[in-house]
Protein backbone atom coordinates (compact mmCIF):
# COMPACT_ATOMS: atom_id res chain seq x y z
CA UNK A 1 -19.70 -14.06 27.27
CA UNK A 2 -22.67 -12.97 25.40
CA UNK A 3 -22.47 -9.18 25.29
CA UNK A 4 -26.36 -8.77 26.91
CA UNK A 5 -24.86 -10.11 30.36
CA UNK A 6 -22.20 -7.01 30.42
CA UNK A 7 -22.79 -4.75 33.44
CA UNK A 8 -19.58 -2.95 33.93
CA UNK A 9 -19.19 0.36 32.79
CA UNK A 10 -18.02 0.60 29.25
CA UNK A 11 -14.71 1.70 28.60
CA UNK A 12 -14.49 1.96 25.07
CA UNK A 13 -14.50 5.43 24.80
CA UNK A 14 -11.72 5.72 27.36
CA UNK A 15 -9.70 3.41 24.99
CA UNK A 16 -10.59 5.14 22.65
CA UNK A 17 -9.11 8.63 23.48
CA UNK A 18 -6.12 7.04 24.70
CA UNK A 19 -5.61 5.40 21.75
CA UNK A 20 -5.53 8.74 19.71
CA UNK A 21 -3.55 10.48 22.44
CA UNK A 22 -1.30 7.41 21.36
CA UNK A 23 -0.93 7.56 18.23
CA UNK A 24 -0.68 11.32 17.77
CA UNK A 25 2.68 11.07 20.40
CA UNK A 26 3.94 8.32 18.36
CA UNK A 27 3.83 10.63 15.19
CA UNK A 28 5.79 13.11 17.13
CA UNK A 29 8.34 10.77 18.13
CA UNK A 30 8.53 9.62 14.34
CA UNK A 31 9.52 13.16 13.57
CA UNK A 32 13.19 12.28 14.89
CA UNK A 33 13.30 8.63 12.87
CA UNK A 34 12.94 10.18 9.60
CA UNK A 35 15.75 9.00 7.16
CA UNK A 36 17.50 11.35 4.98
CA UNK A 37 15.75 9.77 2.08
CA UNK A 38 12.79 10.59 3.31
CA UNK A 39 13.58 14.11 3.62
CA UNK A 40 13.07 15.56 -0.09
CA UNK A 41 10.43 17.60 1.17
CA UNK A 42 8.06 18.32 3.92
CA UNK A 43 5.19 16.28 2.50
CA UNK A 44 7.52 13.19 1.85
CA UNK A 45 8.77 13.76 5.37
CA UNK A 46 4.75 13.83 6.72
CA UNK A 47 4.02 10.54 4.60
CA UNK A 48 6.97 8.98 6.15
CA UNK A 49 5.99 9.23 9.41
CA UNK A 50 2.16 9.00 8.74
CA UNK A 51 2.89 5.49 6.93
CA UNK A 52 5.22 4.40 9.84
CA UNK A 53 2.33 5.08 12.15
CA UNK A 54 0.29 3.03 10.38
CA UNK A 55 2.40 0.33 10.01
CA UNK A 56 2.66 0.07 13.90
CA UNK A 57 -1.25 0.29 13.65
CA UNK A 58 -1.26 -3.13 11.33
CA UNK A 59 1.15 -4.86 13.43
CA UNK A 60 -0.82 -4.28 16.70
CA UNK A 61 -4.64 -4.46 15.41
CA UNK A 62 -3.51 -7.68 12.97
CA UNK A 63 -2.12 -9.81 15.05
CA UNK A 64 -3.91 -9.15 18.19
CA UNK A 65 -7.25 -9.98 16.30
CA UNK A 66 -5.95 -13.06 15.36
CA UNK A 67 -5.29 -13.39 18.97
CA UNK A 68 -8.91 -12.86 20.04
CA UNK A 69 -10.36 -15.88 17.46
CA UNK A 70 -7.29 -18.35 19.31
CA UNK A 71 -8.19 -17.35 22.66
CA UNK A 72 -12.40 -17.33 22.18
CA UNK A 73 -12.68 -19.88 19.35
CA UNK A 74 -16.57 -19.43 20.03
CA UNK A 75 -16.44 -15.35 18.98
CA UNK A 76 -16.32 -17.22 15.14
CA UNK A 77 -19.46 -19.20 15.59
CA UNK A 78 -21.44 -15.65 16.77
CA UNK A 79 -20.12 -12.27 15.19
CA UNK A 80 -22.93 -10.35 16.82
CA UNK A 81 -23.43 -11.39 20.00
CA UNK A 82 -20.57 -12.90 21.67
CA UNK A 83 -18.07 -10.42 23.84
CA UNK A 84 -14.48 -10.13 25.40
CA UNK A 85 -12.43 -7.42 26.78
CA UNK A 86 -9.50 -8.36 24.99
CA UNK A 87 -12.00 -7.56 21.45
CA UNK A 88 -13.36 -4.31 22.66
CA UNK A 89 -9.64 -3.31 23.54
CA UNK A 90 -8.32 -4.07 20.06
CA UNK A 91 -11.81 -2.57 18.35
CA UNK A 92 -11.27 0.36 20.66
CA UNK A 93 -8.21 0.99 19.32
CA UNK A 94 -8.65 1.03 16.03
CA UNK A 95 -11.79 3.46 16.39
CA UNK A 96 -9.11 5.75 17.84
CA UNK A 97 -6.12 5.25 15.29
CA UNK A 98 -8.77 6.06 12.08
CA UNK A 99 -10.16 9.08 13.88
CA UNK A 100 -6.32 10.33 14.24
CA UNK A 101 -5.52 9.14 10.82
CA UNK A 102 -8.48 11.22 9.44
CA UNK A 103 -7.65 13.99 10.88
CA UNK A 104 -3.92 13.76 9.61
CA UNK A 105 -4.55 13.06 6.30
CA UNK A 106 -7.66 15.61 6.28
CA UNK A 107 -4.81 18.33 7.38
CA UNK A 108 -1.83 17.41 5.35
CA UNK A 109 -3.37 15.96 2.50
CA UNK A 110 -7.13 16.10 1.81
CA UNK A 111 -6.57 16.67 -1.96
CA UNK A 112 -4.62 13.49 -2.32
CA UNK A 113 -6.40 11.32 -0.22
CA UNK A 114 -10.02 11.81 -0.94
CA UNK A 115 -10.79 7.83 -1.00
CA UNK A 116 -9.01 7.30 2.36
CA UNK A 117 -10.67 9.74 4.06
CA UNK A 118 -14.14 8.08 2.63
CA UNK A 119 -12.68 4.71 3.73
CA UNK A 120 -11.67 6.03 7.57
CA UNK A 121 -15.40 7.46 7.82
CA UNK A 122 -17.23 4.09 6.79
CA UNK A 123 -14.65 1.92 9.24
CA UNK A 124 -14.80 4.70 12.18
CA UNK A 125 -19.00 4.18 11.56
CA UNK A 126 -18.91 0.48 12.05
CA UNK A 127 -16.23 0.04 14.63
CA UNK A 128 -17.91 2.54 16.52
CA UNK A 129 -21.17 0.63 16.15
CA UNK A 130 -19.53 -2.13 18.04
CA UNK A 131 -17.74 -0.21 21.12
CA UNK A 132 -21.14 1.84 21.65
CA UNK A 133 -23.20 -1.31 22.23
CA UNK A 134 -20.71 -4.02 23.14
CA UNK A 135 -22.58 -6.22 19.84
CA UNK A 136 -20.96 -7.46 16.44
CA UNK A 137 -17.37 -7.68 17.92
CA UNK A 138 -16.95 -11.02 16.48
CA UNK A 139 -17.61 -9.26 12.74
CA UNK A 140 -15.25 -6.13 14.04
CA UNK A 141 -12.76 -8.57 14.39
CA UNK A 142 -12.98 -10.53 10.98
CA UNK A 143 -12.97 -6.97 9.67
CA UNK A 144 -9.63 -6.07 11.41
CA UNK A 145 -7.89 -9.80 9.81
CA UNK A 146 -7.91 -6.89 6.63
CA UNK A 147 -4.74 -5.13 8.99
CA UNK A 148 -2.55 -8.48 8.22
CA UNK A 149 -2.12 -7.35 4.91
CA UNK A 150 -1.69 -3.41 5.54
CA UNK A 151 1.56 -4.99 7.44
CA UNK A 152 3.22 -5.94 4.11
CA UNK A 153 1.55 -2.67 2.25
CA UNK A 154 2.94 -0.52 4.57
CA UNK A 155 6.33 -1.93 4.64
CA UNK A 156 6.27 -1.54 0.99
CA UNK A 157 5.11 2.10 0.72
CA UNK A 158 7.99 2.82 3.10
CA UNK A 159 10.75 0.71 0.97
CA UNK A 160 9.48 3.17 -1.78
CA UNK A 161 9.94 6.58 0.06
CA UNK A 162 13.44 5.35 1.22
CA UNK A 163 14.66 4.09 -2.13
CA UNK A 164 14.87 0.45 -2.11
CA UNK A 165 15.13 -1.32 -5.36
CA UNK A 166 12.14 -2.84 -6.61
CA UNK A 167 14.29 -5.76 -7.91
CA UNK A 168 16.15 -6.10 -4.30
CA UNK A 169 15.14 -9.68 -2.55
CA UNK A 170 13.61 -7.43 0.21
CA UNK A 171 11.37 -5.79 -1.75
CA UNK A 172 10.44 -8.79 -4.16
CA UNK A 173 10.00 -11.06 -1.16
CA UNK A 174 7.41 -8.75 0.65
CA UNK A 175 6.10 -8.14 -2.59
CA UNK A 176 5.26 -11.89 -2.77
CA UNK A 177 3.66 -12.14 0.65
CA UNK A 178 1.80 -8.34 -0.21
CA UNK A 179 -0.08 -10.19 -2.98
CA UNK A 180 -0.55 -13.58 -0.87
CA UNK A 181 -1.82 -11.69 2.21
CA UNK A 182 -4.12 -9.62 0.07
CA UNK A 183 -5.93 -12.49 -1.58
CA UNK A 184 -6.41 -14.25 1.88
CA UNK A 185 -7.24 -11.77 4.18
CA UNK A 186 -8.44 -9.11 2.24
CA UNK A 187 -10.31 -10.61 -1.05
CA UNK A 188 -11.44 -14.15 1.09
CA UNK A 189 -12.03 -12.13 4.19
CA UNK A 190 -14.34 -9.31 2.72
CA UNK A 191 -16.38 -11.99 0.23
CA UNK A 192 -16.68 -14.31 3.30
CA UNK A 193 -18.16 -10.58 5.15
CA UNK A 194 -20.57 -10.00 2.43
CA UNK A 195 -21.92 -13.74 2.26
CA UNK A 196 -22.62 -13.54 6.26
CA UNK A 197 -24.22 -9.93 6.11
CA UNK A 198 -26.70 -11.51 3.55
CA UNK A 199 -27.05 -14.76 5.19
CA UNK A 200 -28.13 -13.30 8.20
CA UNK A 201 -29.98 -10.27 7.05
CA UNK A 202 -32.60 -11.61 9.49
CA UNK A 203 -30.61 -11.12 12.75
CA UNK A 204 -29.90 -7.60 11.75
CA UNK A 205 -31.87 -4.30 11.63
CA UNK A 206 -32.16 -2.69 8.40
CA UNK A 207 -29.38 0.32 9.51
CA UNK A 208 -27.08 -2.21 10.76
CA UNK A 209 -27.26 -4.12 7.64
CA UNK A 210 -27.57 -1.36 5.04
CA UNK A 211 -24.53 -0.06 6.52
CA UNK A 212 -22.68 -3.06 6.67
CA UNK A 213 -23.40 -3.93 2.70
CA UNK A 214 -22.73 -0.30 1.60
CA UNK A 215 -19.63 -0.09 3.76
CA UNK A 216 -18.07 -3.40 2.20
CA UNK A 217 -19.42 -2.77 -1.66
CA UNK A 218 -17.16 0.74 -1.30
CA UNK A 219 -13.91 -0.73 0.56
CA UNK A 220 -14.20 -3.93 -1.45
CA UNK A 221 -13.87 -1.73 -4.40
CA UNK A 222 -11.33 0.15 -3.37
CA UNK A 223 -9.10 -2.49 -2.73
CA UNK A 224 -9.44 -3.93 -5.76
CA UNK A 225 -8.64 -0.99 -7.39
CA UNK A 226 -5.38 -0.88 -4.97
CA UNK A 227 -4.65 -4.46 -5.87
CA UNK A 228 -4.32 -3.30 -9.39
CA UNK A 229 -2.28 -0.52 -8.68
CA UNK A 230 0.06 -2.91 -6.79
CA UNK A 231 0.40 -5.06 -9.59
CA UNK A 232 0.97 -2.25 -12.57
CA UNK A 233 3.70 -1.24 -10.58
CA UNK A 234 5.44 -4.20 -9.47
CA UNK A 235 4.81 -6.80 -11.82
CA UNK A 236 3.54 -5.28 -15.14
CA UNK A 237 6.06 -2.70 -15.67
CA UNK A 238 8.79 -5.16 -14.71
CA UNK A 239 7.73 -7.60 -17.37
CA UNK A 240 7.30 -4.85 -20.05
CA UNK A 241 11.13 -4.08 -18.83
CA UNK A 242 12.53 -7.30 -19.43
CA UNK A 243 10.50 -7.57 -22.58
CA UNK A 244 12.37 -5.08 -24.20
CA UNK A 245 16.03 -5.55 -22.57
CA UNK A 246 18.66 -4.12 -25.20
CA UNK A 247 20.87 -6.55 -26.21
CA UNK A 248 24.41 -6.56 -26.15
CA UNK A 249 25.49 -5.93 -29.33
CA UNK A 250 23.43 -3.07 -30.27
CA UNK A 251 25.38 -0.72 -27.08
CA UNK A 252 28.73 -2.50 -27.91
CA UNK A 253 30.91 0.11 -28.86
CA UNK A 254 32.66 -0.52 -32.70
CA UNK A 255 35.99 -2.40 -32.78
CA UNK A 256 39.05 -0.69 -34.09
CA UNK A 257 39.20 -2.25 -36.73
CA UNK A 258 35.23 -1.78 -37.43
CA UNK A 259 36.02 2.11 -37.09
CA UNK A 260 39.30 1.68 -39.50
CA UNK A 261 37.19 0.16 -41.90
CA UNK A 262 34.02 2.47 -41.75
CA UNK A 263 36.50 5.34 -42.32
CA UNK A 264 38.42 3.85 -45.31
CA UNK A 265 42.10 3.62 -43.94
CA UNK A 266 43.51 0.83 -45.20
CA UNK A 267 46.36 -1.39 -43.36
CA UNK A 268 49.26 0.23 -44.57
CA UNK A 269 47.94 3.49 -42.56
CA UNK A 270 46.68 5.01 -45.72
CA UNK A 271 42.99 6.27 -46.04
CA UNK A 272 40.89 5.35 -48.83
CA UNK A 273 38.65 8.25 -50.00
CA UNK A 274 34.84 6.64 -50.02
CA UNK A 275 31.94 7.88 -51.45
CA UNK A 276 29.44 10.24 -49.36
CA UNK A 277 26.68 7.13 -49.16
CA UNK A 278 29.00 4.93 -48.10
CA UNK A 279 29.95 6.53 -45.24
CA UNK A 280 26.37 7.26 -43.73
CA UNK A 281 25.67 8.90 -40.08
CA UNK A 282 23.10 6.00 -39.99
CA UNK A 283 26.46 3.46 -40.28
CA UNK A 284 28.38 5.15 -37.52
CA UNK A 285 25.52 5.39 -35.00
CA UNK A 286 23.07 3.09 -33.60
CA UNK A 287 19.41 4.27 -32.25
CA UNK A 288 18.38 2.71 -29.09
CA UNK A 289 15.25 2.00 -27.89
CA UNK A 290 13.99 4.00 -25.15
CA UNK A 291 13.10 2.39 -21.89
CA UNK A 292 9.68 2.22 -20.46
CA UNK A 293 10.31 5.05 -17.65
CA UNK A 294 8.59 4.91 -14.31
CA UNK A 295 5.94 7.23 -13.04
CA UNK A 296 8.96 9.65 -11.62
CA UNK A 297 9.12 10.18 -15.37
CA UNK A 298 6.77 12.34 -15.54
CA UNK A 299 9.09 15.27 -13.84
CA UNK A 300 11.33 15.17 -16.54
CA UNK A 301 11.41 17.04 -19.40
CA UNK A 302 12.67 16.47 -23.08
CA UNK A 303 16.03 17.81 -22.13
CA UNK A 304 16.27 15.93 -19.84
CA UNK A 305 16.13 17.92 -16.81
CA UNK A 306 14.17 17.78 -13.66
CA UNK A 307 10.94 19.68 -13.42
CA UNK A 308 9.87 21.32 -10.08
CA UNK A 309 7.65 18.77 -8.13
CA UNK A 310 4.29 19.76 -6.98
């Protein structure tokens, strides 16, 4: 349906509340799901449930966008003008999770999450765009393919607060798929979003379009800069790990008769009286490399003793 020929009322912004309403129960609810993990401190036990929420966001918005281009293969062919109900619902929704999620983080933790907060304003902007005139649901919707990926993101972020090995197969195989689904639906999906803003620059006015560009140029550097991030921690630090791996010999303890011998007694039980330099500290003891720590080192000092987190 082409969204000109829309006469009922719009009910967006009635999706929109309940979708806050929505998620802001759900975040209550999470309060009783928290593990014991999770539950270091209070702002560990707020990102907990604040990335569980969002997972659940992902999960919905992701895969019922997907939904919308298999069940209107024609919204593809017209991202401005073409119109569902099933679209506005999921764009709806969305509009109504980031407004809660801004709020939340702008609460809880505006220090920490200055970029988000920029990111939620530009995506509350557009989406919001699209459910106040019933247009560019079709480019709302190519937008929201990004939410595949957040599945996997999220799912990592919450391995992390709950203390899953990074070299578990869980973790390593949605690790794998993390990087996969962020090169398709997140790298593909926001170049193939910049070529079609610029394509048809024509079809748009000059808000809607400077917008649009200025909106992508800032997430599209953002998640580059979280792609990196990804990777450093992951991948980079792993390799640098198994790069320097201690071997075997250096931590093997000394023999008996390695220790016998370093201290001069001879077989018959009776100990031999070496020079000073023959019998060096350096002989007796072995320096080991230090491993590469993670960032968690950074709470520990020289003795080796756990500083007060911030």
């Amino acid at each position: 349906m082409d969204a000109s020929q829309v006469t009922a009322n719009n009910n967006g912004y009635l999706w929109v509340c309940c979708s806050f309403v929505s998620f802001l129960s759900t975040n209550f609810a999470l309060g009783y799901l928290i593990p014991s993990n999770a539950k270091k401190s209070p702002h560990h036990m707020w990102k907990w449930k604040n990335i569980a929420n969002s997972l659940l966001h992902s999960s919905i918005t992701g895969i019922w966008a997907m939904v919308c281009f298999l069940q209107i293969p024609a919204m593809k062919d017209d991202l401005i003008n073409n119109y569902s109900v099933s679209a506005q619902g999921v764009i709806s929704l969305s509009v109504g999770y980031f407004i809660y999620d801004l709020i939340d983080m702008a609460v809880h933790d505006a220090k920490r999450s200055s970029g988000l907060l920029i990111h939620h304003c530009l995506v509350v902007s557009c989406f919001g765009l699209s459910v106040c005139t019933n247009y560019y649901q079709g480019y709302s919707l190519v937008a929201l393919l990004v939410e595949v990926n957040s599945i996997f993101l999220h799912f990592r972020q919450l391995m992390l607060l709950y203390g899953v090995d990074k070299s578990s197969v869980t973790y390593r195989v949605n690790g794998m798929l993390n990087l996969a689904t962020f090169v398709i639906f997140r790298v593909f999906t926001m170049g193939g979003m910049l070529h079609w803003l610029l394509a048809h620059r024509a079809d748009l006015s000059t808000t809607v379009f400077g917008l649009g560009v200025f909106s992508l140029i800032v997430i599209m550097g953002m998640n580059f800069q979280l792609l990196y991030r990804v990777w450093k921690s992951d991948y980079k630090k792993t390799s640098q790990l198994k790069g320097r791996e201690i071997p075997e010999k250096i931590v093997k303890p000394l023999q008996s008769h390695q220790l016998q011998d370093h201290l001069g007694i001879q077989p018959n039980g009776k100990c031999e009286i070496r020079n000073h330099q023959d019998v060096s500290q350096s002989s007796l003891t072995t320096k080991v490399p230090s491993p590469i720590l993670d960032d968690d080192s950074k709470n520990v000092d020289t003795n080796g003793k756990f500083l007060k987190s911030e």
